[in-house]
Protein backbone atom coordinates (compact mmCIF):
# COMPACT_ATOMS: atom_id res chain seq x y z
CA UNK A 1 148.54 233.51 54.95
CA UNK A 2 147.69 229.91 55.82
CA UNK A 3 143.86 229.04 56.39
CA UNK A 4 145.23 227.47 59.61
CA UNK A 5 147.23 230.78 61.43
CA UNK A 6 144.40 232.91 59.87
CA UNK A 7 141.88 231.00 62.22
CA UNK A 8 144.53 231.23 65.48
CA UNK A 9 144.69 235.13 64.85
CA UNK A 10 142.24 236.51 66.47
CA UNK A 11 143.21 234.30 69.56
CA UNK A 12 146.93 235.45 69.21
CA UNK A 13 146.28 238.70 68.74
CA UNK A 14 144.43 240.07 71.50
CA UNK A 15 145.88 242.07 74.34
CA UNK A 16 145.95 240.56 77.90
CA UNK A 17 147.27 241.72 81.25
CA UNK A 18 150.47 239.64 82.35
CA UNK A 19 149.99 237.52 84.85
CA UNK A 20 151.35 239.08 88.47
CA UNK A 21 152.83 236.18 90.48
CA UNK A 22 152.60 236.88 94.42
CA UNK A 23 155.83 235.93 95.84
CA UNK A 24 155.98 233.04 98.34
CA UNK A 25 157.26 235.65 101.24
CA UNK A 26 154.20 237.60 101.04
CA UNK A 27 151.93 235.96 103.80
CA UNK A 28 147.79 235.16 102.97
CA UNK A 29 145.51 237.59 104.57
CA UNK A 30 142.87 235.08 106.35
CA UNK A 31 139.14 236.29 105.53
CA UNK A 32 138.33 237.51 109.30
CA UNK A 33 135.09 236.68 110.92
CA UNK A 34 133.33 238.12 113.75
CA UNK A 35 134.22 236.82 117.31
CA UNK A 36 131.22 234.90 118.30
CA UNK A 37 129.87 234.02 115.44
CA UNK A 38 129.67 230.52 114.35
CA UNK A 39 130.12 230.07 110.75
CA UNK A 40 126.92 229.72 108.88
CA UNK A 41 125.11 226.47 108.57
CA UNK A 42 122.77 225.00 106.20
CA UNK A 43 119.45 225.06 108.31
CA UNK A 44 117.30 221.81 108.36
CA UNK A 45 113.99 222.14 107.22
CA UNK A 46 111.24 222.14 109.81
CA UNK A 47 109.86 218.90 109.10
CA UNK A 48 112.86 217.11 109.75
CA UNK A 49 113.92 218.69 112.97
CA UNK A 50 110.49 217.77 113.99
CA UNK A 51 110.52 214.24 112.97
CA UNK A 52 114.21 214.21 114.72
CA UNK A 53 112.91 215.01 117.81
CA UNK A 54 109.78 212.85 117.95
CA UNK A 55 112.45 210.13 117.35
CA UNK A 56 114.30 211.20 120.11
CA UNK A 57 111.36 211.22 122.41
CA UNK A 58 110.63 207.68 121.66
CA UNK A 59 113.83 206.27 122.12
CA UNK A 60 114.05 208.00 125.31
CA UNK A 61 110.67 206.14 126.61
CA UNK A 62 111.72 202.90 125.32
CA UNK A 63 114.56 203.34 126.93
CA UNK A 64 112.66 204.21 130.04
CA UNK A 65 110.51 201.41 129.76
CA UNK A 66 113.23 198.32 129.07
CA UNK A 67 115.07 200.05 132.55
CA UNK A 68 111.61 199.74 134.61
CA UNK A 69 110.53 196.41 133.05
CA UNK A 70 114.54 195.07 134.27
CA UNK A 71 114.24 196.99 137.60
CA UNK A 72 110.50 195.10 138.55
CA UNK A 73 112.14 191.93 137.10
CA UNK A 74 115.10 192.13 139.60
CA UNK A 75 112.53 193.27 142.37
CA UNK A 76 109.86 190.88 142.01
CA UNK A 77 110.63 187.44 143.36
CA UNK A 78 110.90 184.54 140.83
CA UNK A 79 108.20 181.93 140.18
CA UNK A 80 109.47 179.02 140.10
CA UNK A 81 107.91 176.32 137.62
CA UNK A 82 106.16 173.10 138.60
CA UNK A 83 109.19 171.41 137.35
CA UNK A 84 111.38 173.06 139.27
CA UNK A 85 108.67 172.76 142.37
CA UNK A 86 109.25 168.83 141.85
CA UNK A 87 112.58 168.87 142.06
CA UNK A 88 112.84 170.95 144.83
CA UNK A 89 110.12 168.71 146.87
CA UNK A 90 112.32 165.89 145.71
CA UNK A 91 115.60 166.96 147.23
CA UNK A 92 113.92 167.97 150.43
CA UNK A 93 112.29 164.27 150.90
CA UNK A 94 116.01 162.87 149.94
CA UNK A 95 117.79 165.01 152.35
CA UNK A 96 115.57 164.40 155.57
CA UNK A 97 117.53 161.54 156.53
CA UNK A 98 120.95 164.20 156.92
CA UNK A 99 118.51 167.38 158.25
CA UNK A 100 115.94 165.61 160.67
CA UNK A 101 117.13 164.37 163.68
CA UNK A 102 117.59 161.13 164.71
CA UNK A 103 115.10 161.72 167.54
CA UNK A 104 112.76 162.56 164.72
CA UNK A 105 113.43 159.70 162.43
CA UNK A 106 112.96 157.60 165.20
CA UNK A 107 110.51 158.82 167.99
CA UNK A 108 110.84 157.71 171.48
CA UNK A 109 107.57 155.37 171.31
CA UNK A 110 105.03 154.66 168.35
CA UNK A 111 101.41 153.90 168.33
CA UNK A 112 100.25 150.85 166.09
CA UNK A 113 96.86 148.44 166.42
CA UNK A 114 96.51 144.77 166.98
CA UNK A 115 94.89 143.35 164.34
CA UNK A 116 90.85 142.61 164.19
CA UNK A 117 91.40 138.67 163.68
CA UNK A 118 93.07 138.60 167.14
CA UNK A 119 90.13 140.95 169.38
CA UNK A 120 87.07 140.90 166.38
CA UNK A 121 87.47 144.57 166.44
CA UNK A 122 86.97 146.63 163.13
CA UNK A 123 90.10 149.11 164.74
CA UNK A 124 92.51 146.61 166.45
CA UNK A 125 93.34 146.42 169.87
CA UNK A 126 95.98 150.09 170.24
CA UNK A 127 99.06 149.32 171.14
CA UNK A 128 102.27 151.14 171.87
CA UNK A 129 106.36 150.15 171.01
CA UNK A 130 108.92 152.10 173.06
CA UNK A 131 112.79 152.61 171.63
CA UNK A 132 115.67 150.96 172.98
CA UNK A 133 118.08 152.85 171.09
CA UNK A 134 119.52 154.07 167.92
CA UNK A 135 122.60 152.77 166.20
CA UNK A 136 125.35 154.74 164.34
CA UNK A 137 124.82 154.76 160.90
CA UNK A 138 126.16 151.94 159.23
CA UNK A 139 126.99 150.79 155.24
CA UNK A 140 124.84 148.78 153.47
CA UNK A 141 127.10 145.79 153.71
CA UNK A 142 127.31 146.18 158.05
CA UNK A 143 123.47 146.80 158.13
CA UNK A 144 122.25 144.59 155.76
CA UNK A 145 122.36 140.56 155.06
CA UNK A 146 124.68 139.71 152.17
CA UNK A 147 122.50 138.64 149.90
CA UNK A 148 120.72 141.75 150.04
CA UNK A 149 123.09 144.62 150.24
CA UNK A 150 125.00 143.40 147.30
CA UNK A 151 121.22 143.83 145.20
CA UNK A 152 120.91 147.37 147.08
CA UNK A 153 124.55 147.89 146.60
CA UNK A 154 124.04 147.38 143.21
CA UNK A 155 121.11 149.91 142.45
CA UNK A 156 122.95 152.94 144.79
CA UNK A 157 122.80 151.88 148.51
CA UNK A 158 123.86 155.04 150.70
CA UNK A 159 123.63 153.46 153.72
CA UNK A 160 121.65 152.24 157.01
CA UNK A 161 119.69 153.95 159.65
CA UNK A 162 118.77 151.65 162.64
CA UNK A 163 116.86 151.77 165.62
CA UNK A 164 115.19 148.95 168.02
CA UNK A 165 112.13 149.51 169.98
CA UNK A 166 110.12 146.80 172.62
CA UNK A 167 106.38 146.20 172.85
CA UNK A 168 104.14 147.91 175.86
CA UNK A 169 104.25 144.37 176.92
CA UNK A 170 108.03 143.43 177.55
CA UNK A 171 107.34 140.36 174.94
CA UNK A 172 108.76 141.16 171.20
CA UNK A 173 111.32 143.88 169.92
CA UNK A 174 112.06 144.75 166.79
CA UNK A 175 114.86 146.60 164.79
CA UNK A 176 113.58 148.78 161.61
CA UNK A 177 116.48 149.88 159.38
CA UNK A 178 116.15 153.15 156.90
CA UNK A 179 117.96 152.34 154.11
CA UNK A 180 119.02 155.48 151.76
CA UNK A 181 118.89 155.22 147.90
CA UNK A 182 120.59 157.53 145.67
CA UNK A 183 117.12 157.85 144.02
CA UNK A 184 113.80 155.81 144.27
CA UNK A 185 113.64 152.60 146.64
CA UNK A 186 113.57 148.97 144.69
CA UNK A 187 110.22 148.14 144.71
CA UNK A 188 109.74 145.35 147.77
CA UNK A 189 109.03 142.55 144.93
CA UNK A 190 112.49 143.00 143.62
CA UNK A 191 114.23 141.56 146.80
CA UNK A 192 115.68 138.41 147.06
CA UNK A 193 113.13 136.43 148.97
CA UNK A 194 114.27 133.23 151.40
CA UNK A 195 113.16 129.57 151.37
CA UNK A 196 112.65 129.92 155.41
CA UNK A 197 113.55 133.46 156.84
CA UNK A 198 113.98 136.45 153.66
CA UNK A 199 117.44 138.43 153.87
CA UNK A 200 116.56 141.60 156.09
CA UNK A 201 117.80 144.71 158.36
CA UNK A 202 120.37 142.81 160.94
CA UNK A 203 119.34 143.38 164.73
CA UNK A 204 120.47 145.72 167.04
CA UNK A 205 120.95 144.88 170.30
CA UNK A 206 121.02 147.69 173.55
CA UNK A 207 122.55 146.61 177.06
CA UNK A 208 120.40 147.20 179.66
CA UNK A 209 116.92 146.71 178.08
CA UNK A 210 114.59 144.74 176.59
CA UNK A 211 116.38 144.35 173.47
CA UNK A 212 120.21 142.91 175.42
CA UNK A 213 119.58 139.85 174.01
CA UNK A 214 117.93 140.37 170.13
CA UNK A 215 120.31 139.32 167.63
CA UNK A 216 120.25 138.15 164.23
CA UNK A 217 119.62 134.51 165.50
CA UNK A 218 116.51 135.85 167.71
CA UNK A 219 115.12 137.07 164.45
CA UNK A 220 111.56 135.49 163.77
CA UNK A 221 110.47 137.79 160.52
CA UNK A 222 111.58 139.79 158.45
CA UNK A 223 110.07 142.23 155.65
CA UNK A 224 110.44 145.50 153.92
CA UNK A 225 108.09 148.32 152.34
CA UNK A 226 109.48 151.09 150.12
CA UNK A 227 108.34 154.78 150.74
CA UNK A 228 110.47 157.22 147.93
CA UNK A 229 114.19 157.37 147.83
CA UNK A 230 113.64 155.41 151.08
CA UNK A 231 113.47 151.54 151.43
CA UNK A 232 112.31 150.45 155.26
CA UNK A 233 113.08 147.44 156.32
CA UNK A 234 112.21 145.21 159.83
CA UNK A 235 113.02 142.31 161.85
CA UNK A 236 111.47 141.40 165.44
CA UNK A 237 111.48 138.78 167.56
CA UNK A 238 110.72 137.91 171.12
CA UNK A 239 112.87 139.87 174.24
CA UNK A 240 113.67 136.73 175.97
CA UNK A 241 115.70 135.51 173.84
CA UNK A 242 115.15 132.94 172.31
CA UNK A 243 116.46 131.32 168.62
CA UNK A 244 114.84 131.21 165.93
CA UNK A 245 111.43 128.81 165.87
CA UNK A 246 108.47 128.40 163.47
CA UNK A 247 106.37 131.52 164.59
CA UNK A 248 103.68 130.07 162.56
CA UNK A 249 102.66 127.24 164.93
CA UNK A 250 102.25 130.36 167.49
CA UNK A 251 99.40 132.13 165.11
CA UNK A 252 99.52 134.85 168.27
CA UNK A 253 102.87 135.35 168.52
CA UNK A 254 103.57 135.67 165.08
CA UNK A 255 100.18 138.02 164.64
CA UNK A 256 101.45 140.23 167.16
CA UNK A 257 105.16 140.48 166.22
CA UNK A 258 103.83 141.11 162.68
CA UNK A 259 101.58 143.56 163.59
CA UNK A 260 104.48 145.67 165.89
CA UNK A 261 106.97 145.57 162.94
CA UNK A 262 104.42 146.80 160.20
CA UNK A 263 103.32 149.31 162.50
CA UNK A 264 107.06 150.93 163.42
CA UNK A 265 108.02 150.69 159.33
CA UNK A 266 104.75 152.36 158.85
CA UNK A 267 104.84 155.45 160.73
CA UNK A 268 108.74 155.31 160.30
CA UNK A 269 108.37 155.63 156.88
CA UNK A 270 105.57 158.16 155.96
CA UNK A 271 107.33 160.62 157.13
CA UNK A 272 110.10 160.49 155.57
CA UNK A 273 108.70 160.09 152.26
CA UNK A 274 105.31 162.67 153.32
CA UNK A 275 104.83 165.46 150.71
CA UNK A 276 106.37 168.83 151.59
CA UNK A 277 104.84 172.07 150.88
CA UNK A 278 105.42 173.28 148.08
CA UNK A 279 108.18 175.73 147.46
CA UNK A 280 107.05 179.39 146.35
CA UNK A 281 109.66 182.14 146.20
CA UNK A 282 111.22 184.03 148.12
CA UNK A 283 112.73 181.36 150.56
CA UNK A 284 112.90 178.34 148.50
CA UNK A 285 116.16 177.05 147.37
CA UNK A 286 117.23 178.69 143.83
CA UNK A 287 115.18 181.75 144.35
């Protein structure tokens, strides 16, 4: 016999059951399990289920915490930086002129002093100016002389503000115009200046008082002083009247019709351009 069917014999020859084939009719008996019982699980060790739930717990107080920390943030009013504080106070000085009224802007009389060189006081002589009347709003180029509305046109001119007030003593008027700039006023230097009279506020004139006949011929002076976003200008002159003349042979007249304009642009002006408080929130805008 062949070394190579000698070594396959034993394999060959031994005795094994046939294999019994289960039709494909005959249906698989399921294992059954209990009802109730979940199959078994792998348990995890104790460590882990420990280490699980000590996760758990923080993440649940973190959680806790970020939803407190965004509920006081929503609760507590916001503080508003000193940036935003300055642009705040900003808007409110550049928005008087459209929220004050023009009984405000322009109050019914105004206190201002003679000078000392006229009484050799140290406080001036007081004196009082009582308004005429205000006019309508006006453009630059209605309000103002040419040369100098097309300069203030030039840097953002919004328009005029005018009123006229008379002196205690029925002698001078003057008309002091508000001129509103998109953002600060030229400073006063910057104007265009005149060889006799400098381009001003034109007058306004009211029927029926001391200022029927001011004009821009009755003009005598003119002059200007800038106070923020704000650029206040004044011309006066005397109620009677009359043209224009050399005020400066008339050191008086001229003293005194000086000393009324200054006066009305002064407390016209600091107002306007006076410091608000300053905004804290809640209340302010943006808050």
């Amino acid at each position: 016999m062949p070394a190579d069917l000698a070594a396959a014999e034993p394999f060959s020859s031994q005795t094994t059951e046939p294999l019994r084939l289960i039709p494909a009719s005959t249906p698989v008996q399921p294992i059954a399990v209990p009802a109730g019982q979940p199959p078994a699980r792998r348990r995890k060790p104790l460590s882990e289920r420990k280490g699980l739930a000590i996760a758990a717990v923080v993440l649940g107080i973190a959680g806790l915490a970020a939803s407190l920390a965004g509920l006081i943030g929503q609760v507590r009013p916001r503080q508003l930086t000193a940036a935003e504080q300055q642009k705040i106070m900003a808007w409110e000085v550049a928005s008087r002129w459209r929220t004050w009224p023009a009984g405000r802007i322009f109050p019914a009389s105004a206190r201002y002093p003679l000078t000392w060189m006229l009484f050799e006081t140290d406080s001036g002589l007081p004196m009082y100016a009582h308004r005429a009347g205000i006019a309508p709003q006006s453009t630059c180029a209605a309000g103002l002389d040419p040369r100098l509305a097309r300069v203030l046109d030039r840097d953002g001119c919004d328009g005029v503000l005018r009123a006229t007030y008379a002196d205690s003593t029925g002698s001078f008027v003057a008309t002091v115009g508000v001129v509103i700039m998109h953002s600060k006023a030229p400073a006063v230097s910057s104007l265009p200046a005149g060889h006799d009279l400098s381009p001003g506020v034109r007058a306004v004139s009211f029927h029926g008082t001391l200022a029927t006949r001011f004009g821009n011929r009755q003009r005598q002076i003119t002059g200007a002083s800038a106070h923020g976003p704000y650029l206040i200008l004044y011309a006066a002159g005397y109620a009677d009247g009359r043209r224009r003349d050399r005020v400066s042979s008339n050191p008086y007249a001229s003293s005194e019709m000086k000393d009324l304009a200054v006066g009305l642009a002064r407390d016209i002006g600091r107002p306007l351009d006076a410091p608000p408080t300053v905004p804290q929130c809640p209340g302010a805008p943006g808050c």
